[in-house]
C-alpha atoms as a PDB file:
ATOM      1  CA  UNK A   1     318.180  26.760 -33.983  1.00  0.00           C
ATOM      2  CA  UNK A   2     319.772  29.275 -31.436  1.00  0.00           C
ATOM      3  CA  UNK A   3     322.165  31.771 -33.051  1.00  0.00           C
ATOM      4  CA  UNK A   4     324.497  33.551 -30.797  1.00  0.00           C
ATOM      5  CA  UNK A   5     325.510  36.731 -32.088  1.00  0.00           C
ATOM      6  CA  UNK A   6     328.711  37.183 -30.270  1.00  0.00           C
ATOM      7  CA  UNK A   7     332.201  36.330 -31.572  1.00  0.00           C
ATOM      8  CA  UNK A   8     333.189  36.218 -27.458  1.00  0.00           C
ATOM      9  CA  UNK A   9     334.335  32.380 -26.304  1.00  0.00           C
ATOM     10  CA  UNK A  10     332.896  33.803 -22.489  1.00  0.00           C
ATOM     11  CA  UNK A  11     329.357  33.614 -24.037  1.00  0.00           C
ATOM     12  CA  UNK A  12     329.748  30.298 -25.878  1.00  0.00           C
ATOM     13  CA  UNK A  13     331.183  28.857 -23.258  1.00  0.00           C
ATOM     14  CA  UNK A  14     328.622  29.994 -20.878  1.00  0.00           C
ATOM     15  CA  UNK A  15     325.239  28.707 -23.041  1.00  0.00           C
ATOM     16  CA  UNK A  16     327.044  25.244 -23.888  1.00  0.00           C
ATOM     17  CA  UNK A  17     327.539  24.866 -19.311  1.00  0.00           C
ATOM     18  CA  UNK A  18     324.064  25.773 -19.564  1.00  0.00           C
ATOM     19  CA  UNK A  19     323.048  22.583 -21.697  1.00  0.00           C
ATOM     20  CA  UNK A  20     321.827  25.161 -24.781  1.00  0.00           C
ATOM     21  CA  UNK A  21     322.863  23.868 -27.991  1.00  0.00           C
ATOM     22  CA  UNK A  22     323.291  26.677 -30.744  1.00  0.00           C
ATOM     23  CA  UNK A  23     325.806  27.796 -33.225  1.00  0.00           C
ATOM     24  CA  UNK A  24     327.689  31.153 -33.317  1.00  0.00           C
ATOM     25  CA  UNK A  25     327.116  33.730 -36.236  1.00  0.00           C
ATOM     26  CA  UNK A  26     329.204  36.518 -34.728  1.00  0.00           C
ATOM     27  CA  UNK A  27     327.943  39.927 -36.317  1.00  0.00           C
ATOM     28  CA  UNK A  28     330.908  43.486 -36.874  1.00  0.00           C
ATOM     29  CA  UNK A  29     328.827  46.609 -36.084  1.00  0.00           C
ATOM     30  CA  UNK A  30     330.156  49.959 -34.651  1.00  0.00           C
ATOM     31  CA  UNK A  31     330.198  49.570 -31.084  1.00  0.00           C
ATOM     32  CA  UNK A  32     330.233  53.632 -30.488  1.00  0.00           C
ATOM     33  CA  UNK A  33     327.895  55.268 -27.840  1.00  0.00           C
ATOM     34  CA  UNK A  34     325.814  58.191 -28.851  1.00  0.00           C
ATOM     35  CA  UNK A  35     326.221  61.692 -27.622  1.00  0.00           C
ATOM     36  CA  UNK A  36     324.134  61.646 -23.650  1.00  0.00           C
ATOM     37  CA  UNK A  37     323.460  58.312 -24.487  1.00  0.00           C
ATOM     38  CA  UNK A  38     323.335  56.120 -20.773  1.00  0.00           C
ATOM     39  CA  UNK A  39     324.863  53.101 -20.425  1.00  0.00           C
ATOM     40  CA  UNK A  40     321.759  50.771 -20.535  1.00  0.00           C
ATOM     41  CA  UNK A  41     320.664  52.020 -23.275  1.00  0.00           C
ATOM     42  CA  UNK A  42     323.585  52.162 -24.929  1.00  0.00           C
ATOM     43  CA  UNK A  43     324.039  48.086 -24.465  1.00  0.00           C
ATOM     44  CA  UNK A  44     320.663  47.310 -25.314  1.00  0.00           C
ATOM     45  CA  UNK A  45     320.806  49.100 -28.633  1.00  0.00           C
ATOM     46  CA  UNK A  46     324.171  47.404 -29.182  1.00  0.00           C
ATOM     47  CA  UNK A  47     323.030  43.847 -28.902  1.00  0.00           C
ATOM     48  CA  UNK A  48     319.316  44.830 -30.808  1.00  0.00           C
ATOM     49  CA  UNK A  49     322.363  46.173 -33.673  1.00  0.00           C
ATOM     50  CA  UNK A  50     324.068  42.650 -33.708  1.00  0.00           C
ATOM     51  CA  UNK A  51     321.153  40.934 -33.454  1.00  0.00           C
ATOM     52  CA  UNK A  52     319.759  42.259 -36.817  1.00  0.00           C
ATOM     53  CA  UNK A  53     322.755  42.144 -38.121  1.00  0.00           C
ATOM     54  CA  UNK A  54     323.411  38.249 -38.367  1.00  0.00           C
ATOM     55  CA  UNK A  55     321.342  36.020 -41.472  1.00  0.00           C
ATOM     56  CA  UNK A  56     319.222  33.524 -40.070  1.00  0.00           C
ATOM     57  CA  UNK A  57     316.183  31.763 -41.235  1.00  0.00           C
ATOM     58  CA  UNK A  58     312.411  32.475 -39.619  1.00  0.00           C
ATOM     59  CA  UNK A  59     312.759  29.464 -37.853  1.00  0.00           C
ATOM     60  CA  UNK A  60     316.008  30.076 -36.260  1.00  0.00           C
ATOM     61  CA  UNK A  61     316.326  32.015 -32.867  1.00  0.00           C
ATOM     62  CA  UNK A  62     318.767  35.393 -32.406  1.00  0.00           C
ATOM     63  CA  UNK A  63     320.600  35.914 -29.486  1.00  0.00           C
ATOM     64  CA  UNK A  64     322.943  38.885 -28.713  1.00  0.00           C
ATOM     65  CA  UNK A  65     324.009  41.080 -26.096  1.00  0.00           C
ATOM     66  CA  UNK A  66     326.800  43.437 -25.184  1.00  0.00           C
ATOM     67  CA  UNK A  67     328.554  44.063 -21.829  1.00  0.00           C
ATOM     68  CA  UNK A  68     329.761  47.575 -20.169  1.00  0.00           C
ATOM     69  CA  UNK A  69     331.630  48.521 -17.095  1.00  0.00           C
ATOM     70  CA  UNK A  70     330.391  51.262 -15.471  1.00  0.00           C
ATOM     71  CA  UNK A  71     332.118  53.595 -12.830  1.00  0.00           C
ATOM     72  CA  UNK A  72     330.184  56.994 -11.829  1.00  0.00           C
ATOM     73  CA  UNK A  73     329.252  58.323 -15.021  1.00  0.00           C
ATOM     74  CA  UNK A  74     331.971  56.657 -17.301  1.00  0.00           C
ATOM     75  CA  UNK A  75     331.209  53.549 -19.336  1.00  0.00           C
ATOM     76  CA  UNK A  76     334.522  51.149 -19.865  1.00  0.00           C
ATOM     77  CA  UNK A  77     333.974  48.595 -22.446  1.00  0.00           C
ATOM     78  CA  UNK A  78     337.549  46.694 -24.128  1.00  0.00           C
ATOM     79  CA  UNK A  79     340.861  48.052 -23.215  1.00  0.00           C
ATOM     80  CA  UNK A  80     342.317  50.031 -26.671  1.00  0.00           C
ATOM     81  CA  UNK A  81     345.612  48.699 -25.153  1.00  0.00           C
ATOM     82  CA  UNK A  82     347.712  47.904 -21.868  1.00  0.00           C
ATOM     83  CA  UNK A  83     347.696  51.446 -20.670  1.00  0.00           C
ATOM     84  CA  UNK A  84     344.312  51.693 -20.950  1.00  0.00           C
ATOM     85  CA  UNK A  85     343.511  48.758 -19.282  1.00  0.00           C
ATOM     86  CA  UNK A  86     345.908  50.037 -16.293  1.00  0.00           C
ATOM     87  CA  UNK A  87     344.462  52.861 -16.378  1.00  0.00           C
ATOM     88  CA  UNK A  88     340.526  51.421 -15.804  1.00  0.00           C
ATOM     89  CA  UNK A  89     341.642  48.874 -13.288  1.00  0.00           C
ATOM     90  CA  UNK A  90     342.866  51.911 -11.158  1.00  0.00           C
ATOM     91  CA  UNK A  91     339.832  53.700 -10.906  1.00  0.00           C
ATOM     92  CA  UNK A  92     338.389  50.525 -10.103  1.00  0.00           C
ATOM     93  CA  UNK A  93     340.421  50.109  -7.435  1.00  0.00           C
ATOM     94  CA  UNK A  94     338.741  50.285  -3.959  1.00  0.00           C
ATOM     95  CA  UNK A  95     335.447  51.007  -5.661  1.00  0.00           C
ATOM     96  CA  UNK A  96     332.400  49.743  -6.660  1.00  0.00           C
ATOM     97  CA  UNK A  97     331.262  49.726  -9.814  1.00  0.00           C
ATOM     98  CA  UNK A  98     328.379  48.236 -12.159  1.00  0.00           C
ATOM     99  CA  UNK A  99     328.150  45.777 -14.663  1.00  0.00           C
ATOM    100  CA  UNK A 100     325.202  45.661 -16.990  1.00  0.00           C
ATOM    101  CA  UNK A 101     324.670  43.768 -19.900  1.00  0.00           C
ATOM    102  CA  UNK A 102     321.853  44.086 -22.925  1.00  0.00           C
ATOM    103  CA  UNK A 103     320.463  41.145 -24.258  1.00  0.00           C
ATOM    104  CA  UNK A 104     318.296  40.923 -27.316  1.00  0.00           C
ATOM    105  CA  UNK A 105     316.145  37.753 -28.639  1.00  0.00           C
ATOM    106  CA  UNK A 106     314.981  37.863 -32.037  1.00  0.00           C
ATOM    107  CA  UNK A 107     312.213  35.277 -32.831  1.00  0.00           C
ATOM    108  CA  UNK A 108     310.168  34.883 -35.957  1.00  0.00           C
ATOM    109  CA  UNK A 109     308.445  38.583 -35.470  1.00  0.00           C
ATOM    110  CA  UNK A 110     309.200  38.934 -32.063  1.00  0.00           C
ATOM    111  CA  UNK A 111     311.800  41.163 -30.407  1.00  0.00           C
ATOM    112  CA  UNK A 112     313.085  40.829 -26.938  1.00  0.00           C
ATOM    113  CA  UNK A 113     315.181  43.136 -25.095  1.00  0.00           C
ATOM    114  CA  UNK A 114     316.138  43.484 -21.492  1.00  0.00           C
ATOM    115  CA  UNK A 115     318.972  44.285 -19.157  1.00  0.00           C
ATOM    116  CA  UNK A 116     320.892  42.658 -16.213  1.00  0.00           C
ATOM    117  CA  UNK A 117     322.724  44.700 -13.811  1.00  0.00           C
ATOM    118  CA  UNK A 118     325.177  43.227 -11.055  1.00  0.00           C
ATOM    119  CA  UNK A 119     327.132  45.107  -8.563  1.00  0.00           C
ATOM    120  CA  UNK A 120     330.807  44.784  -8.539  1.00  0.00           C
ATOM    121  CA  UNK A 121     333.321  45.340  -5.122  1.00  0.00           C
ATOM    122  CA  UNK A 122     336.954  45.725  -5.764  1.00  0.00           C
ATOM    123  CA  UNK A 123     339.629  45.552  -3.184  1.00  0.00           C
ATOM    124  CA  UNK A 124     342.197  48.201  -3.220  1.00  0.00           C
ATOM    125  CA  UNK A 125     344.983  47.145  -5.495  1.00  0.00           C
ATOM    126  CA  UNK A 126     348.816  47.997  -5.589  1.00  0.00           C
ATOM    127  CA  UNK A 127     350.728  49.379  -8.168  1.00  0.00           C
ATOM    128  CA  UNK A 128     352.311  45.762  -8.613  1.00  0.00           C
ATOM    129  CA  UNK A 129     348.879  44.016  -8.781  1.00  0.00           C
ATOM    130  CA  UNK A 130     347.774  45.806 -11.547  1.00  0.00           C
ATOM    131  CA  UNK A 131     350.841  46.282 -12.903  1.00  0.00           C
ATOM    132  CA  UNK A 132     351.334  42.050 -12.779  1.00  0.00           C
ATOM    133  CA  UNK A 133     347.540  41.548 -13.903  1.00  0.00           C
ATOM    134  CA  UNK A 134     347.816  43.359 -17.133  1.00  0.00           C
ATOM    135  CA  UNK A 135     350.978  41.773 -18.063  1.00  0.00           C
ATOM    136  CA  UNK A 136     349.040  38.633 -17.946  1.00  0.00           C
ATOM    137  CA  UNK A 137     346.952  39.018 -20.880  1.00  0.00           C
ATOM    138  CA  UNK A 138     343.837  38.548 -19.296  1.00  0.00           C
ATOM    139  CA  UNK A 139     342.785  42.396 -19.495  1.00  0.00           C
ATOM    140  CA  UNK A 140     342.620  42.176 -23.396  1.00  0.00           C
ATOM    141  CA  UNK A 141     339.362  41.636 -24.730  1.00  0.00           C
ATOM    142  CA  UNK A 142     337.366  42.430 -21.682  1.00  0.00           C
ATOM    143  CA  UNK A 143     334.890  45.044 -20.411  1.00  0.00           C
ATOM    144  CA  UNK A 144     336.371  47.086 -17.990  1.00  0.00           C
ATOM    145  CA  UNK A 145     339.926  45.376 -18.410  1.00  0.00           C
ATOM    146  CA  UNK A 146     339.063  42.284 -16.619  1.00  0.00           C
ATOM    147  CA  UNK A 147     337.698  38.517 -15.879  1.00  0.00           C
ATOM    148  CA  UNK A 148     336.124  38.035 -12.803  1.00  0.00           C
ATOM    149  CA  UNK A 149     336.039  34.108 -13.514  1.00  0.00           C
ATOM    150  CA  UNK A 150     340.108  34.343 -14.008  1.00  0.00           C
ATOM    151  CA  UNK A 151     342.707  35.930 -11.804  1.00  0.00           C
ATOM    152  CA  UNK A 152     340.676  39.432 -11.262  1.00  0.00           C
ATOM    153  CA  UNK A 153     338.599  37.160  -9.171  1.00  0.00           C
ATOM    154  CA  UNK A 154     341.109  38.082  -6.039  1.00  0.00           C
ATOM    155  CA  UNK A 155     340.366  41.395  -6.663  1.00  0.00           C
ATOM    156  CA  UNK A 156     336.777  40.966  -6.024  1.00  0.00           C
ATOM    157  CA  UNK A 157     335.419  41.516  -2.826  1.00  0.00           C
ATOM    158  CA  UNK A 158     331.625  41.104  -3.387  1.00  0.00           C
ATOM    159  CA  UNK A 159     328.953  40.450  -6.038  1.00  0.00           C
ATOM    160  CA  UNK A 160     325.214  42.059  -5.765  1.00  0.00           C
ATOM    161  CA  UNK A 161     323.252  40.473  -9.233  1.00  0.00           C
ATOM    162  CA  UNK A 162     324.161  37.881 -11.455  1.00  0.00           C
ATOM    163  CA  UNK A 163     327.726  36.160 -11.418  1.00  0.00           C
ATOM    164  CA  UNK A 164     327.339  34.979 -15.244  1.00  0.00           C
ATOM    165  CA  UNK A 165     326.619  38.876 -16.319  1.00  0.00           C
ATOM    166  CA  UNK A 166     329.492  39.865 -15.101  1.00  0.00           C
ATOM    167  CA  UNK A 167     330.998  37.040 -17.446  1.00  0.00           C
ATOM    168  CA  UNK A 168     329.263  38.387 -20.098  1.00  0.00           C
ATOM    169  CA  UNK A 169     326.210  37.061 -20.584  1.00  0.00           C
ATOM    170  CA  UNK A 170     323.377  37.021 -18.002  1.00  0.00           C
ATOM    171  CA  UNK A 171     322.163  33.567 -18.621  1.00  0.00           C
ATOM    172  CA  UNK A 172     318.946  32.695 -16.278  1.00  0.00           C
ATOM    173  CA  UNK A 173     317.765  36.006 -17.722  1.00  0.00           C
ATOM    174  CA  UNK A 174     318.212  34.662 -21.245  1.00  0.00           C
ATOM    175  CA  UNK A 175     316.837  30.884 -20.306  1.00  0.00           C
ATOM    176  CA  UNK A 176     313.814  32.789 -18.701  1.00  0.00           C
ATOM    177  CA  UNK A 177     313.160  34.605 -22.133  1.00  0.00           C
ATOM    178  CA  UNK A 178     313.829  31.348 -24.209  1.00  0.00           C
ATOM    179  CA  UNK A 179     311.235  29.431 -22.180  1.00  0.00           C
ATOM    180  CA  UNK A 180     308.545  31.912 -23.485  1.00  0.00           C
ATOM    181  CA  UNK A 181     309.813  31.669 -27.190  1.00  0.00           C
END
């Protein structure tokens, strides 16, 4: 059985389009980065964490991961509130910015871990567009204050990597490491 580790509806949603059947077991660890800790590490230690976290049998298959925003050298995960999602979606603004994603597979006494990066355009938005998108709800909950596969998607002016990472969970890179378990 496949266990996703994740309490986000983005991932579930994303492995049952992909035709993989599996139950969620979503896991509450400390999400905090360490002190000079980079970004891809920091999300690949984060999903290893949740991974571990969840009881499964020997049998049974973990899957986690956990999603960042990155701009220049800060790391935007969830919005503490609507002023600090205003506040990220401005500095995306006009910018380009990185998404990566850690994913870990736990499988009898294997452990899997890799990364997927994608490159992220925004267009230059107003005061009123960001003031309008955040009032919409859809910056709660999300890396970097937004969902590229909801209304941020106008604000999006070009993808380099994986569409589905940017979601929030890279899935060919997860199908690829299945295949070998």
């Amino acid at each position: 059985m496949l266990i996703l580790a994740s309490a986000s509806p983005r991932r579930h949603e994303l492995l049952l389009a992909a035709g993989l059947p599996h139950i969620v077991r979503a896991s509450a660890i400390s999400e905090v980065p360490l002190p000079g800790e980079p970004p891809t590490t920091f999300v690949q230690r984060i999903a290893a964490e949740k991974a571990d976290a969840v009881p499964h049998d020997p049998a049974d298959i973990v899957l986690a991961a956990d999603t960042v925003v990155c701009l220049d050298d800060q790391m935007f995960g969830k919005p503490r509130d609507d002023d600090d999602a205003r506040r990220m979606l401005g500095l995306l603004s006009g910018r380009d910015h990185f998404v990566h994603t850690g994913i870990c597979l736990l499988a009898e006494n294997r452990t899997i871990r890799d990364l997927a990066t994608t490159k992220v355009s925004f267009a230059m938005l107003t005061d009123v567009e960001i003031e309008e998108y955040t009032r919409s709800g859809e910056t709660r909950d999300k890396a970097g204050a937004y969902a590229i596969q909801g209304l941020a998607s106008r604000f999006v002016t070009q993808i380099q990597g994986c569409y589905h990472n940017v979601v929030g969970l890279p899935v060919s890179l997860v199908y690829s490491h299945l295949k070998t378990l």
